[in-house]
N, C-alpha and C. Protein backbone atom coordinates (compact mmCIF):
# COMPACT_ATOMS: atom_id res chain seq x y z
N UNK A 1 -51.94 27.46 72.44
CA UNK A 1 -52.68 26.29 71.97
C UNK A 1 -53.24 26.51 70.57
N UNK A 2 -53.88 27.73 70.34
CA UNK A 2 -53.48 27.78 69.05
C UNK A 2 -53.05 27.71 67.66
N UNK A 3 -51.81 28.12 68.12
CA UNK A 3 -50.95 27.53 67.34
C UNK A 3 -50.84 26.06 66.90
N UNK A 4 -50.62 25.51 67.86
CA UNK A 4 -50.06 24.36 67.88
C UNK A 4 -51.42 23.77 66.93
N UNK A 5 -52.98 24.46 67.04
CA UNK A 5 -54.11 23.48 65.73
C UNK A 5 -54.35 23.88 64.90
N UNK A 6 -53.45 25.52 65.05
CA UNK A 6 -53.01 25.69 63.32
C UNK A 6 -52.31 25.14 62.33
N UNK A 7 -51.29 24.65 63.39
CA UNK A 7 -50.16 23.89 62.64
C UNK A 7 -51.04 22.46 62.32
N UNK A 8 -51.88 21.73 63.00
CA UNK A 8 -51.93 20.69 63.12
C UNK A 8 -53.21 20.79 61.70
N UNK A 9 -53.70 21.42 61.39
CA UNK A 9 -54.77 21.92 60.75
C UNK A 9 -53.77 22.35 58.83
N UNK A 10 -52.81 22.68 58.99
CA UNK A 10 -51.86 23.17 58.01
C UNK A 10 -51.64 21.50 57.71
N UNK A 11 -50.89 21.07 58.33
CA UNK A 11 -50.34 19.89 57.97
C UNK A 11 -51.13 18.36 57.39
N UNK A 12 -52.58 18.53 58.31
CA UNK A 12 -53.57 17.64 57.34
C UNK A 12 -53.98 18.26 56.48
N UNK A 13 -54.63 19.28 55.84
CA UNK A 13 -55.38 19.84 54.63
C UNK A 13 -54.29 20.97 53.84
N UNK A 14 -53.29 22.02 53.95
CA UNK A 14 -52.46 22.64 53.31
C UNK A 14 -51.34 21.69 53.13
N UNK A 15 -50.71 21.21 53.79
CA UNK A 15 -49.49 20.59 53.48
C UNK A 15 -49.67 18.98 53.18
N UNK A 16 -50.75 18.60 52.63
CA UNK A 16 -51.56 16.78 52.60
C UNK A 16 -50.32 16.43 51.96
N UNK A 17 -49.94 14.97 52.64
CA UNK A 17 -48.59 14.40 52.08
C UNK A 17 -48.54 13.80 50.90
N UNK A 18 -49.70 13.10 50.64
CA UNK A 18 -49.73 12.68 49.21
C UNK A 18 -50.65 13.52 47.98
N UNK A 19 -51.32 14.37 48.52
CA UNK A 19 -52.06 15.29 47.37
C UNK A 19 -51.28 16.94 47.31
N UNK A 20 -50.58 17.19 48.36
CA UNK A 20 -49.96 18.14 48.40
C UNK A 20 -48.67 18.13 47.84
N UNK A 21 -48.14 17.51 48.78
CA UNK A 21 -46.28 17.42 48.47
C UNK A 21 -46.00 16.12 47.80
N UNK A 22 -47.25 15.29 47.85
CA UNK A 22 -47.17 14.39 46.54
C UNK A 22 -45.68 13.30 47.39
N UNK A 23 -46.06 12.50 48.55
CA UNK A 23 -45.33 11.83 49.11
C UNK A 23 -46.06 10.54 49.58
N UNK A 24 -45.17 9.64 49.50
CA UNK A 24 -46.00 8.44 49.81
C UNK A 24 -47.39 7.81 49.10
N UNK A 25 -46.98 7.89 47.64
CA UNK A 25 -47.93 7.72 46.84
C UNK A 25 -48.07 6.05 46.30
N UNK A 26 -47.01 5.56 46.74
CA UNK A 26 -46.53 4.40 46.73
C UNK A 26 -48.12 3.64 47.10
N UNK A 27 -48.00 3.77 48.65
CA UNK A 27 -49.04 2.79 49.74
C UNK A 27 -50.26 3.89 49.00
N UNK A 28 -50.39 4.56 49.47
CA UNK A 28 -51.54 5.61 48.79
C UNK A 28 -52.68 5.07 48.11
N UNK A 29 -51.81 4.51 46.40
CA UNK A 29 -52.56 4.03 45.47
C UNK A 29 -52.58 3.02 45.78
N UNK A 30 -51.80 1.95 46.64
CA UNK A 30 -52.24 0.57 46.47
C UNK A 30 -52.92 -0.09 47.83
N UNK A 31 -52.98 0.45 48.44
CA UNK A 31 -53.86 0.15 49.63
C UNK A 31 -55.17 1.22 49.75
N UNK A 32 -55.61 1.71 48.76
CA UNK A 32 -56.91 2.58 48.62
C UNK A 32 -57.64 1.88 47.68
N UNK A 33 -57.90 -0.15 47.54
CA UNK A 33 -58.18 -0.75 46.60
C UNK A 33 -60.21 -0.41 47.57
N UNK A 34 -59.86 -0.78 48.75
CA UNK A 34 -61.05 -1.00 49.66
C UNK A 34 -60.79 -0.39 51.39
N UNK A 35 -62.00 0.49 51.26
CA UNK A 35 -62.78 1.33 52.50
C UNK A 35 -61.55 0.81 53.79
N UNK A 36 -61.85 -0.98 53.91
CA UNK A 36 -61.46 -1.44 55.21
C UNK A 36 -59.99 -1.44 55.30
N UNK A 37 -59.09 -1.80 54.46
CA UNK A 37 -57.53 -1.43 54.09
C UNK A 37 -57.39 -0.01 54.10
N UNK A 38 -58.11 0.89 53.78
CA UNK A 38 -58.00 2.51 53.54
C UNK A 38 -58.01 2.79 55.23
N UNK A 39 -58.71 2.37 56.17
CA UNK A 39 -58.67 2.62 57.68
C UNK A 39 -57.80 2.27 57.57
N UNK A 40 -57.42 0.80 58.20
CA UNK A 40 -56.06 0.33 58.26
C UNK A 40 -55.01 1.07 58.38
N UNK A 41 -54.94 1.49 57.00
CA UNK A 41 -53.62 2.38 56.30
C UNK A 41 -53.77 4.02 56.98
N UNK A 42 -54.95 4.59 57.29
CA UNK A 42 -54.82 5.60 57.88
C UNK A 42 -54.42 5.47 59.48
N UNK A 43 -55.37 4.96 60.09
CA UNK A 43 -54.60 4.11 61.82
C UNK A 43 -52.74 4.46 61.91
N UNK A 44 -52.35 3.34 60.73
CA UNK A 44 -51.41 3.15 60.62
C UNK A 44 -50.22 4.50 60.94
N UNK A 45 -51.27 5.29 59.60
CA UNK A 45 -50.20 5.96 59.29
C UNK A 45 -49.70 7.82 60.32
N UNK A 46 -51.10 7.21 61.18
CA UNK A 46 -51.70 8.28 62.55
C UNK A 46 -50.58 7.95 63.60
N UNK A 47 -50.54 6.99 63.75
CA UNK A 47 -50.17 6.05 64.95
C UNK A 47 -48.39 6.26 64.72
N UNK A 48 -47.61 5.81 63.44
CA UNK A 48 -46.53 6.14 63.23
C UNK A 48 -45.49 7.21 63.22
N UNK A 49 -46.64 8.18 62.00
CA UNK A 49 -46.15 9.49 62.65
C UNK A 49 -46.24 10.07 63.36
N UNK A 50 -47.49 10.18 64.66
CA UNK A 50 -47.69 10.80 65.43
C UNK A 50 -46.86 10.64 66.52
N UNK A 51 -45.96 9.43 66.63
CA UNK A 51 -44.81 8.56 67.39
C UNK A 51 -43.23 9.44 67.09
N UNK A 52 -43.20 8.80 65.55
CA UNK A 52 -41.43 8.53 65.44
C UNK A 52 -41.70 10.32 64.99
N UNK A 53 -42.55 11.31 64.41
CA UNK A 53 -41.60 12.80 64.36
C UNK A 53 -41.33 13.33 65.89
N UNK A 54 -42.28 13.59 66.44
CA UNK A 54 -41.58 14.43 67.98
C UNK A 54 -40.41 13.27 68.98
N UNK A 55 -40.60 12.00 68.57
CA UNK A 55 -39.59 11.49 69.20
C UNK A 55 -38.24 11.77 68.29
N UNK A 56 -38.18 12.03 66.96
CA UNK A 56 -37.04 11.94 66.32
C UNK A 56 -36.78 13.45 66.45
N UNK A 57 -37.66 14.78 66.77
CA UNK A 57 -37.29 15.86 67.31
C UNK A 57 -36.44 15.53 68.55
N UNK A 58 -36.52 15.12 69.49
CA UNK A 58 -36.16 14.83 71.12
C UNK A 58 -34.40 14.05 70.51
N UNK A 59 -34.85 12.87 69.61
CA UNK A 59 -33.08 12.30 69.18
C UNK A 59 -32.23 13.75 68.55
N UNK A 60 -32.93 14.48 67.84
CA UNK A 60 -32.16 15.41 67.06
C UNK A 60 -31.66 16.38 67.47
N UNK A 61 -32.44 16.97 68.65
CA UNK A 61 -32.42 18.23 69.91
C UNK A 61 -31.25 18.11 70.72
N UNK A 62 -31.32 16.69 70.86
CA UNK A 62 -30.47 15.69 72.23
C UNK A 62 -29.48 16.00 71.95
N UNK A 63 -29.15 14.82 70.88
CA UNK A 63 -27.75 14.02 70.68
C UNK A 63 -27.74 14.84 69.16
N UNK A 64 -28.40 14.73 68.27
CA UNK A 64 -27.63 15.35 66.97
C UNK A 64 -27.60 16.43 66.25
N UNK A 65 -28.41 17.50 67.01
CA UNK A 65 -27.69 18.27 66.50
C UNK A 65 -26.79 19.40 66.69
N UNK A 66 -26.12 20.40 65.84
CA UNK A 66 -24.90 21.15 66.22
C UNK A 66 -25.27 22.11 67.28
N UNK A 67 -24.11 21.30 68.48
CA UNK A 67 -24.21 22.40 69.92
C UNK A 67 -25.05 21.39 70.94
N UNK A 68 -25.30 20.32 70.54
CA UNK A 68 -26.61 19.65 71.42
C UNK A 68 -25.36 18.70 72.66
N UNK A 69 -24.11 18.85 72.56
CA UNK A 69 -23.02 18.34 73.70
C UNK A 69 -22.72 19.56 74.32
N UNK A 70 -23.18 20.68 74.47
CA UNK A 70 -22.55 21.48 74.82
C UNK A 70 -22.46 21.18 76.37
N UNK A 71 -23.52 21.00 76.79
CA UNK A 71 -23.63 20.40 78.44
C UNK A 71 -22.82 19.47 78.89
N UNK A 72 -22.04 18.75 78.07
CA UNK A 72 -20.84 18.14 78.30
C UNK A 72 -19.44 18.59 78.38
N UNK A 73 -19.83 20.22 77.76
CA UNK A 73 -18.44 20.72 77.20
C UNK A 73 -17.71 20.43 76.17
N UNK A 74 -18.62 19.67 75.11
CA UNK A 74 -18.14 19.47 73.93
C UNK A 74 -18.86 20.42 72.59
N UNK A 75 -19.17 21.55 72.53
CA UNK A 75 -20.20 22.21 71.81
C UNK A 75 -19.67 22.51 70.46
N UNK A 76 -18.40 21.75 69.90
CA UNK A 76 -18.25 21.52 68.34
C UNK A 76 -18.68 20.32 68.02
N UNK A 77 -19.28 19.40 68.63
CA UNK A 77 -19.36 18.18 67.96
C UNK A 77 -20.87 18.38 67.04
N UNK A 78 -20.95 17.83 66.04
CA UNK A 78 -22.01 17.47 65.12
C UNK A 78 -22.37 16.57 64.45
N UNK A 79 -23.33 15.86 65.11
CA UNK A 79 -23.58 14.58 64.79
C UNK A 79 -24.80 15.00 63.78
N UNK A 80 -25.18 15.54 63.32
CA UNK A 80 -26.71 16.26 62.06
C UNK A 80 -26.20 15.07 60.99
N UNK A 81 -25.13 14.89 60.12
CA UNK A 81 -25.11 13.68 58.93
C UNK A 81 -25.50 12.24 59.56
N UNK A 82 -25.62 12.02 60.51
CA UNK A 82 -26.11 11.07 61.11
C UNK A 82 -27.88 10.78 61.13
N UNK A 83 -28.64 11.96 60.56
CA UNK A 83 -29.80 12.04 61.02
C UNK A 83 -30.75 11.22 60.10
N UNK A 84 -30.11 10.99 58.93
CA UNK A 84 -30.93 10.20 58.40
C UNK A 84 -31.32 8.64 58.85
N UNK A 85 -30.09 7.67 58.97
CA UNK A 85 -29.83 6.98 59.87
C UNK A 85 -30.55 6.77 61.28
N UNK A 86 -30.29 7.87 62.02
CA UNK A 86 -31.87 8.05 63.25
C UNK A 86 -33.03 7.37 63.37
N UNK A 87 -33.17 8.53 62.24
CA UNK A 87 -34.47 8.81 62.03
C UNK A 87 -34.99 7.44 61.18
N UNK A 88 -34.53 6.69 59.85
CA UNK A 88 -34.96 5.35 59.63
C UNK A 88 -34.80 4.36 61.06
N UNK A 89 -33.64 4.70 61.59
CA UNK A 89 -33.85 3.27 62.46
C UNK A 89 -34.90 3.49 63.71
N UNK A 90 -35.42 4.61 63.80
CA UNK A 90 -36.71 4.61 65.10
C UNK A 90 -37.68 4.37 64.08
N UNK A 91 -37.80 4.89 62.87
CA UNK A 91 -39.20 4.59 61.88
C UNK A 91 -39.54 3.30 62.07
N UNK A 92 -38.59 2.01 61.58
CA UNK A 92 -38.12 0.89 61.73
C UNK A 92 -38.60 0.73 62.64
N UNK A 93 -38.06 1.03 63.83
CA UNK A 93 -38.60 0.23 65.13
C UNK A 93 -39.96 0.16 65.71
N UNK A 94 -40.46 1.49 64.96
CA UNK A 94 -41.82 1.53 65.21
C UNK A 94 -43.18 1.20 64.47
N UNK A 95 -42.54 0.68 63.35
CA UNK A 95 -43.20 0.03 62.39
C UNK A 95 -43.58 -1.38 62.93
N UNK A 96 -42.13 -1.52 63.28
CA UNK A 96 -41.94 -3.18 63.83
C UNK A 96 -43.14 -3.49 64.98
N UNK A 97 -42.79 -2.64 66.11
CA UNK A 97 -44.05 -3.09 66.96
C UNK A 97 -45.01 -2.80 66.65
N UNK A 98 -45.83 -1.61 65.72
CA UNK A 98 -46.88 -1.54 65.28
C UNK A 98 -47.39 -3.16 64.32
N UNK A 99 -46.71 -3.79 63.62
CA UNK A 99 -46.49 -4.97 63.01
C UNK A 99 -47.04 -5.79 64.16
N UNK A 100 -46.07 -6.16 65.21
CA UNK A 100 -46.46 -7.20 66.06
C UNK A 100 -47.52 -6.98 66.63
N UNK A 101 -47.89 -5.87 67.33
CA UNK A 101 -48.99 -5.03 67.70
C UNK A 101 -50.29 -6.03 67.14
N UNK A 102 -50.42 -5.72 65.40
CA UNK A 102 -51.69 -6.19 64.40
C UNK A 102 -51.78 -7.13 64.29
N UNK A 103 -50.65 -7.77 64.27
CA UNK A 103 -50.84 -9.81 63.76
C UNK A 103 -51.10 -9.79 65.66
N UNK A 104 -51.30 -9.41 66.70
CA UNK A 104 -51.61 -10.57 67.70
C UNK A 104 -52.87 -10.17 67.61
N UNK A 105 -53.27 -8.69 67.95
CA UNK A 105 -55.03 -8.45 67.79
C UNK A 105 -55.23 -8.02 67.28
N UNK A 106 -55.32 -7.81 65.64
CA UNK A 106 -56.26 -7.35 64.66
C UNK A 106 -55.26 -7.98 63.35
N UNK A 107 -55.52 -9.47 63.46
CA UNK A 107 -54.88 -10.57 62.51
C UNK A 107 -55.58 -10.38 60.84
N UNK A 108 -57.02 -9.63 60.84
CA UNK A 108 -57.54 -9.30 59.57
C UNK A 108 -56.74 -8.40 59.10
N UNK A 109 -56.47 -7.11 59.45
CA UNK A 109 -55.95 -5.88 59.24
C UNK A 109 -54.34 -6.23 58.58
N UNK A 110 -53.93 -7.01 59.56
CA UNK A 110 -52.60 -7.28 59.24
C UNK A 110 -52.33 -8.22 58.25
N UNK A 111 -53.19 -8.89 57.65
CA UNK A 111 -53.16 -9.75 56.70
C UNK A 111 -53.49 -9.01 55.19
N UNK A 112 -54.32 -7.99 55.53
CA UNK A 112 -54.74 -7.30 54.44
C UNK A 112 -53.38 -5.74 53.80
N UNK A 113 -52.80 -5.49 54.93
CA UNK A 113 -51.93 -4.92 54.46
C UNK A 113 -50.73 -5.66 53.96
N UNK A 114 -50.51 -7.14 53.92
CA UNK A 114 -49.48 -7.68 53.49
C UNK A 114 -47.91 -7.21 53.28
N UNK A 115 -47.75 -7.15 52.08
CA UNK A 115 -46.05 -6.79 52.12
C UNK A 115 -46.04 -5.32 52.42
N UNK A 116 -47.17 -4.58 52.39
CA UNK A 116 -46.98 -2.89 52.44
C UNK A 116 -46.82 -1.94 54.22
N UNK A 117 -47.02 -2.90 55.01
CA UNK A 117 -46.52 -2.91 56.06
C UNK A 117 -45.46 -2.73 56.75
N UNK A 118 -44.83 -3.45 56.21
CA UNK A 118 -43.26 -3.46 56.68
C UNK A 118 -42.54 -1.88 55.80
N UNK A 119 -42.99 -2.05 54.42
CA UNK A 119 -42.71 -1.01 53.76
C UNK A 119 -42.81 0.55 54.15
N UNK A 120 -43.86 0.41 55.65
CA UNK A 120 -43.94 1.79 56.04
C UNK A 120 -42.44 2.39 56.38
N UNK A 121 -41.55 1.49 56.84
CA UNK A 121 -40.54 1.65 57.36
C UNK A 121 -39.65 2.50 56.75
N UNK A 122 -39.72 2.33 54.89
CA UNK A 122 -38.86 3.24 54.22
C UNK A 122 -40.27 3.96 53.37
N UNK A 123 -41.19 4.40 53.93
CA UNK A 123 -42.33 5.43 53.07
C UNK A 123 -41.95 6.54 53.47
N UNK A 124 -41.89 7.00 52.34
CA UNK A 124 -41.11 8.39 52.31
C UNK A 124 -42.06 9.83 53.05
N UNK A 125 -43.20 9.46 52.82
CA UNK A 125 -44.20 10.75 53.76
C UNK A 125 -43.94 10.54 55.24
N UNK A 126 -43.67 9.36 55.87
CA UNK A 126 -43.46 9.17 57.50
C UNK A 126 -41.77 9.74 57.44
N UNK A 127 -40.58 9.82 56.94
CA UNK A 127 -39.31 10.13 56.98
C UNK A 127 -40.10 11.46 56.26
N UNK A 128 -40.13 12.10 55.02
CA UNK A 128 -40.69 13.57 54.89
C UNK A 128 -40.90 14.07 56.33
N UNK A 129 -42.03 13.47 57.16
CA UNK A 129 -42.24 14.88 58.27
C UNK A 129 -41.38 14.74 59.42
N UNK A 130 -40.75 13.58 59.42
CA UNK A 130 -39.33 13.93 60.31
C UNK A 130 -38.15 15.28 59.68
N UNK A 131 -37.93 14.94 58.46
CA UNK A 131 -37.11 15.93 57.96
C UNK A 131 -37.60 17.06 57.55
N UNK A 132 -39.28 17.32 57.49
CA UNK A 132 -39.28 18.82 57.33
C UNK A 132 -39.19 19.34 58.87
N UNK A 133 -40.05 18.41 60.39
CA UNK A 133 -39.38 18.80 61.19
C UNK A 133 -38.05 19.44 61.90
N UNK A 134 -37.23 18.88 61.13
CA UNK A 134 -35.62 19.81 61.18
C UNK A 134 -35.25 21.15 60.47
N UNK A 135 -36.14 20.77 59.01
CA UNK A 135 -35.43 22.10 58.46
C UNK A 135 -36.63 23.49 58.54
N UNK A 136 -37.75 22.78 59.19
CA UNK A 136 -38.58 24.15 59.91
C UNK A 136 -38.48 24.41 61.40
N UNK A 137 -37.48 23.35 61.97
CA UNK A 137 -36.97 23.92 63.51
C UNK A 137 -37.79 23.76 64.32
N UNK A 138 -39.27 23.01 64.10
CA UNK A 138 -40.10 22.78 65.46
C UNK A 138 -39.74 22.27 66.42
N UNK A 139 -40.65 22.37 67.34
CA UNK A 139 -39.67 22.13 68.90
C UNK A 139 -41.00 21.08 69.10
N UNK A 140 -40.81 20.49 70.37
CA UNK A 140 -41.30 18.95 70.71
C UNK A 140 -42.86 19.33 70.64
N UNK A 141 -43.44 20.46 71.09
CA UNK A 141 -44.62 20.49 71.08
C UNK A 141 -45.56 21.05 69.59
N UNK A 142 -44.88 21.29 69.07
CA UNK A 142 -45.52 21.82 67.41
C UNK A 142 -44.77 20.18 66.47
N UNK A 143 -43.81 19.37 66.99
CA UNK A 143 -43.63 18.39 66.09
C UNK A 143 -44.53 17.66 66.68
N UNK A 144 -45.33 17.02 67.96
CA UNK A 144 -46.62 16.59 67.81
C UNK A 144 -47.63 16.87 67.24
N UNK A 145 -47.51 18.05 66.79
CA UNK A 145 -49.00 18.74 66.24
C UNK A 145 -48.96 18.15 65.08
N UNK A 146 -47.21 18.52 64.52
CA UNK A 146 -47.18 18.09 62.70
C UNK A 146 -46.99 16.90 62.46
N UNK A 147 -46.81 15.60 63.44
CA UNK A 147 -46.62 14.53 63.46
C UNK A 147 -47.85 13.86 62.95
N UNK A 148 -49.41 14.33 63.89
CA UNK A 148 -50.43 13.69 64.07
C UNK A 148 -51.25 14.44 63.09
N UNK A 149 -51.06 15.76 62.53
CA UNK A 149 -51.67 16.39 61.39
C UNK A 149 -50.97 15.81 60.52
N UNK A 150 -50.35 15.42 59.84
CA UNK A 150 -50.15 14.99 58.55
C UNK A 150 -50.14 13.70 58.47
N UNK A 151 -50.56 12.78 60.04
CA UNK A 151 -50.98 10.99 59.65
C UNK A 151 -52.34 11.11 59.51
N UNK A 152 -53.07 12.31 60.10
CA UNK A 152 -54.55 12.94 60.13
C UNK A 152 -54.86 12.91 58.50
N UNK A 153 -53.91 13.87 58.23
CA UNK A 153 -54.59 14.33 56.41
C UNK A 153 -54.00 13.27 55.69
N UNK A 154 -53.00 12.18 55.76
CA UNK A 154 -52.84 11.08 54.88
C UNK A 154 -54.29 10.06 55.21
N UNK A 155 -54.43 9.89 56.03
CA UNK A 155 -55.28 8.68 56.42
C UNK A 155 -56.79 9.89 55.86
N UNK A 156 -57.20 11.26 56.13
CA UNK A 156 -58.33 11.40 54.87
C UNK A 156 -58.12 11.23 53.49
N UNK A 157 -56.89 11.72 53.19
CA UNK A 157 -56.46 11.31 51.59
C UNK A 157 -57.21 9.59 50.88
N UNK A 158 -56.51 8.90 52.04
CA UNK A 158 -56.59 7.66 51.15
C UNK A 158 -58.06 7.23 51.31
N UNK A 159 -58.62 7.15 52.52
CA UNK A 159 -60.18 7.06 52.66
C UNK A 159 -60.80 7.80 52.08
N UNK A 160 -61.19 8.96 51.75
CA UNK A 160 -61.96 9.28 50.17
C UNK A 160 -61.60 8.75 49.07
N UNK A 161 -59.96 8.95 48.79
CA UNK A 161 -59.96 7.81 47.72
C UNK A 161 -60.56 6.37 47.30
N UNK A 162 -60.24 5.83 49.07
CA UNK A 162 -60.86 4.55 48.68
C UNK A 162 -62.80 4.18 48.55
N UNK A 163 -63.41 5.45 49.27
CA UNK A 163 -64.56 5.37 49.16
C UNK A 163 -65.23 5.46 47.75
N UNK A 164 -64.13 6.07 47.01
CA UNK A 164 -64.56 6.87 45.38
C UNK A 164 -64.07 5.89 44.49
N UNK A 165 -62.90 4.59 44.93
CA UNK A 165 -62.44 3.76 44.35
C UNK A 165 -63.78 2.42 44.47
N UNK A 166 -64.47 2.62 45.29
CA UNK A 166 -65.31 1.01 46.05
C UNK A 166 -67.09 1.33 45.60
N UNK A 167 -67.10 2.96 44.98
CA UNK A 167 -68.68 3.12 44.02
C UNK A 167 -68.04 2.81 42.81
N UNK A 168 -66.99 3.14 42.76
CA UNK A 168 -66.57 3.50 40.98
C UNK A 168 -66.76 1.81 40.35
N UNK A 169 -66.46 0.61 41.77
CA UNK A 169 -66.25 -0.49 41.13
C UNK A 169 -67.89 -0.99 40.34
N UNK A 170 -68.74 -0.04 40.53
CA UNK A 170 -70.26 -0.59 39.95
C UNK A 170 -70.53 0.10 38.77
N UNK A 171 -69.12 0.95 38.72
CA UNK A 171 -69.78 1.98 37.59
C UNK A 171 -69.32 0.95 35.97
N UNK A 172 -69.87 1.16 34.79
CA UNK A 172 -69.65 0.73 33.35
C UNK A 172 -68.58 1.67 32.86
N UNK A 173 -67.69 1.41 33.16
CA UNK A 173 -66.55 2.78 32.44
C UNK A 173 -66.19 1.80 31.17
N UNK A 174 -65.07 2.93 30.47
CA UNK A 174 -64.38 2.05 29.65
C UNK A 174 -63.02 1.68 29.86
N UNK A 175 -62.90 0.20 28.64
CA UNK A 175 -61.78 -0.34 29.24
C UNK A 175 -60.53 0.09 29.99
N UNK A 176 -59.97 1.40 28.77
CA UNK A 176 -59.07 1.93 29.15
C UNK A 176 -58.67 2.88 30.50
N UNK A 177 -60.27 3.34 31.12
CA UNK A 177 -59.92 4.18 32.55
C UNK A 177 -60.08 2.71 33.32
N UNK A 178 -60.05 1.82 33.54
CA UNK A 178 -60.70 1.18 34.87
C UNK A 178 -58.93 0.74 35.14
N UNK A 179 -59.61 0.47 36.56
CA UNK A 179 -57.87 -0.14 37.66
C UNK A 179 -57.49 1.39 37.65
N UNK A 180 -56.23 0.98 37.30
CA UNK A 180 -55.24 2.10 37.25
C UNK A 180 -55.26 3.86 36.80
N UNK A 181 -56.46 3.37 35.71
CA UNK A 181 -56.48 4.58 34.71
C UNK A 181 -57.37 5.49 35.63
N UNK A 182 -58.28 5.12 36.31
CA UNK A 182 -59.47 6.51 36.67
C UNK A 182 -58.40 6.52 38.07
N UNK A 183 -57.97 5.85 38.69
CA UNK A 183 -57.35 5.96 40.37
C UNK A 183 -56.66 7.23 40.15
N UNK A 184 -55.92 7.00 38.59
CA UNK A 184 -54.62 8.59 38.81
C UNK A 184 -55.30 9.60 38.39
N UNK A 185 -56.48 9.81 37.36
CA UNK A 185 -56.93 10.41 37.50
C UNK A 185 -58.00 11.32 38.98
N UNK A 186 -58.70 9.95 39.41
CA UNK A 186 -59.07 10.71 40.62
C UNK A 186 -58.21 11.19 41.84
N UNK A 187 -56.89 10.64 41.70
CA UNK A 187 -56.16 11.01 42.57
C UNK A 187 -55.25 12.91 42.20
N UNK A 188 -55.61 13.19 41.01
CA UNK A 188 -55.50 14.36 39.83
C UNK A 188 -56.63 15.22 40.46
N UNK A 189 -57.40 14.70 40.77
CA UNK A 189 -58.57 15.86 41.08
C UNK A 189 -58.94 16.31 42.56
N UNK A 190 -58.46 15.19 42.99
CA UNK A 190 -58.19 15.26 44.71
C UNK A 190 -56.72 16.83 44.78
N UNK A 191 -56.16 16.32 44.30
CA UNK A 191 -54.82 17.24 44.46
C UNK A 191 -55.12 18.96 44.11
N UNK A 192 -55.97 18.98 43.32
CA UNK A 192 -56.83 20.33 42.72
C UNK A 192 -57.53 20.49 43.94
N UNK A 193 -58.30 20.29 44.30
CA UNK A 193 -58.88 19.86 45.42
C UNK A 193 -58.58 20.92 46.62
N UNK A 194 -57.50 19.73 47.04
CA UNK A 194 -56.51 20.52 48.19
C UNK A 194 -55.39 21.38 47.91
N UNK A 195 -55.49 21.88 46.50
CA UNK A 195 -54.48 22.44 46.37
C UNK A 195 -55.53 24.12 46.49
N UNK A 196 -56.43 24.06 46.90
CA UNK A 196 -57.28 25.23 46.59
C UNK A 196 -57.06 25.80 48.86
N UNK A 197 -56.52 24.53 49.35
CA UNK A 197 -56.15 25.23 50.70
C UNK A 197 -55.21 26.19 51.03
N UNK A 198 -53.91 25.54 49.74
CA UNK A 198 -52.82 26.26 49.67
C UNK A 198 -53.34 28.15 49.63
N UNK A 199 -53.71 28.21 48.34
CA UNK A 199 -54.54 29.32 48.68
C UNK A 199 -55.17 30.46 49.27
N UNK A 200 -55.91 29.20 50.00
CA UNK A 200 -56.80 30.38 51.56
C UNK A 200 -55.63 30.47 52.40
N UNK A 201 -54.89 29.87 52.86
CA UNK A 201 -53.22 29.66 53.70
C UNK A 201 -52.48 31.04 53.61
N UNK A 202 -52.12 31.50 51.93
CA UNK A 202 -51.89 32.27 51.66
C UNK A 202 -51.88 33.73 52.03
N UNK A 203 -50.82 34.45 52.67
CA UNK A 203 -51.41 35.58 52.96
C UNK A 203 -51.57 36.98 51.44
């Protein structure tokens, strides 16, 4: 057990998808305008990955990858170039009912994430921890850990951001940092930040 909240502990604060490996920076910056969209987007992004990686471990284990027919007596077949494919079309599917899910009971939420919703479907940090799942070989019970640790450390990412984005709106800056200009910067100092976990991680 352990293990499994080391890993889960690695994957929100050492391995942070958008301040770390710098993924999914897309939704990141643009749904970290306000606090209540910044939940939202973390929920979201808990709920998704914590779903489609250990289930897309279980598709990959199964059916795709090399040796996974052997119980059939077919143990050359390799279906692995297939995995990208998979793995978007369960993302997809689980986006989708998470979608229908929000517009029947929580019609605010779902209105406020607008077009960036659907977009989870091809966000590259929810497909990232499916595919580092493969090429670090976790097995069903450590890809839950890394599933729900890294929707864990995206969804703190963007909620400090957005808490630091929703004082900053009272502050007198100048023209040139406001909107866009201080976000990449504070999103610059966040990454220093957590890049100081990498670090202690370190043996």
């Amino acid at each position: 057990m352990s293990g499994f909240f080391a890993l889960f502990l690695s994957a929100m604060f050492v391995e942070n998808m958008p301040l770390a490996l710098f993924l999914g920076l897309c939704t990141f910056i643009a749904l970290s305008k306000r606090p209540e969209t910044a939940v939202g987007l973390g929920i979201a992004m808990i709920a998704v990955m914590g779903v489609t990686v250990p289930l897309n471990q279980v598709i990959y284990s199964a059916v795709l990858a090399p040796g996974a027919w052997g119980w059939a007596g077919l143990p050359d077949i390799d279906l692995s170039y297939l995995s990208l494919l998979a793995f978007i079309g369960l993302i997809a599917a689980t986006v989708q009912m998470l979608e229908m899910l929000l517009e029947r009971f929580f019609p605010a939420i779902h209105s406020a994430f607008g077009v960036f919703l659907p977009l989870l479907t091809v966000q590259c940090a929810i497909l990232g921890g499916s595919l580092f799942m493969v090429e670090r070989r976790y097995g069903f019970v450590d890809s839950i850990a890394y599933g729900l640790g890294s929707g864990a450390g995206f969804a703190i990412a963007v909620l400090v951001l957005a808490a630091i984005r929703s004082r900053l709106s009272y502050a007198d800056m100048p023209a040139g940092l406001r909107g866009l200009g201080v976000t990449f910067m504070l999103a610059g100092m966040m990454s220093l930040g957590f890049a100081s976990f990498w670090q202690m991680a370190s043996p």
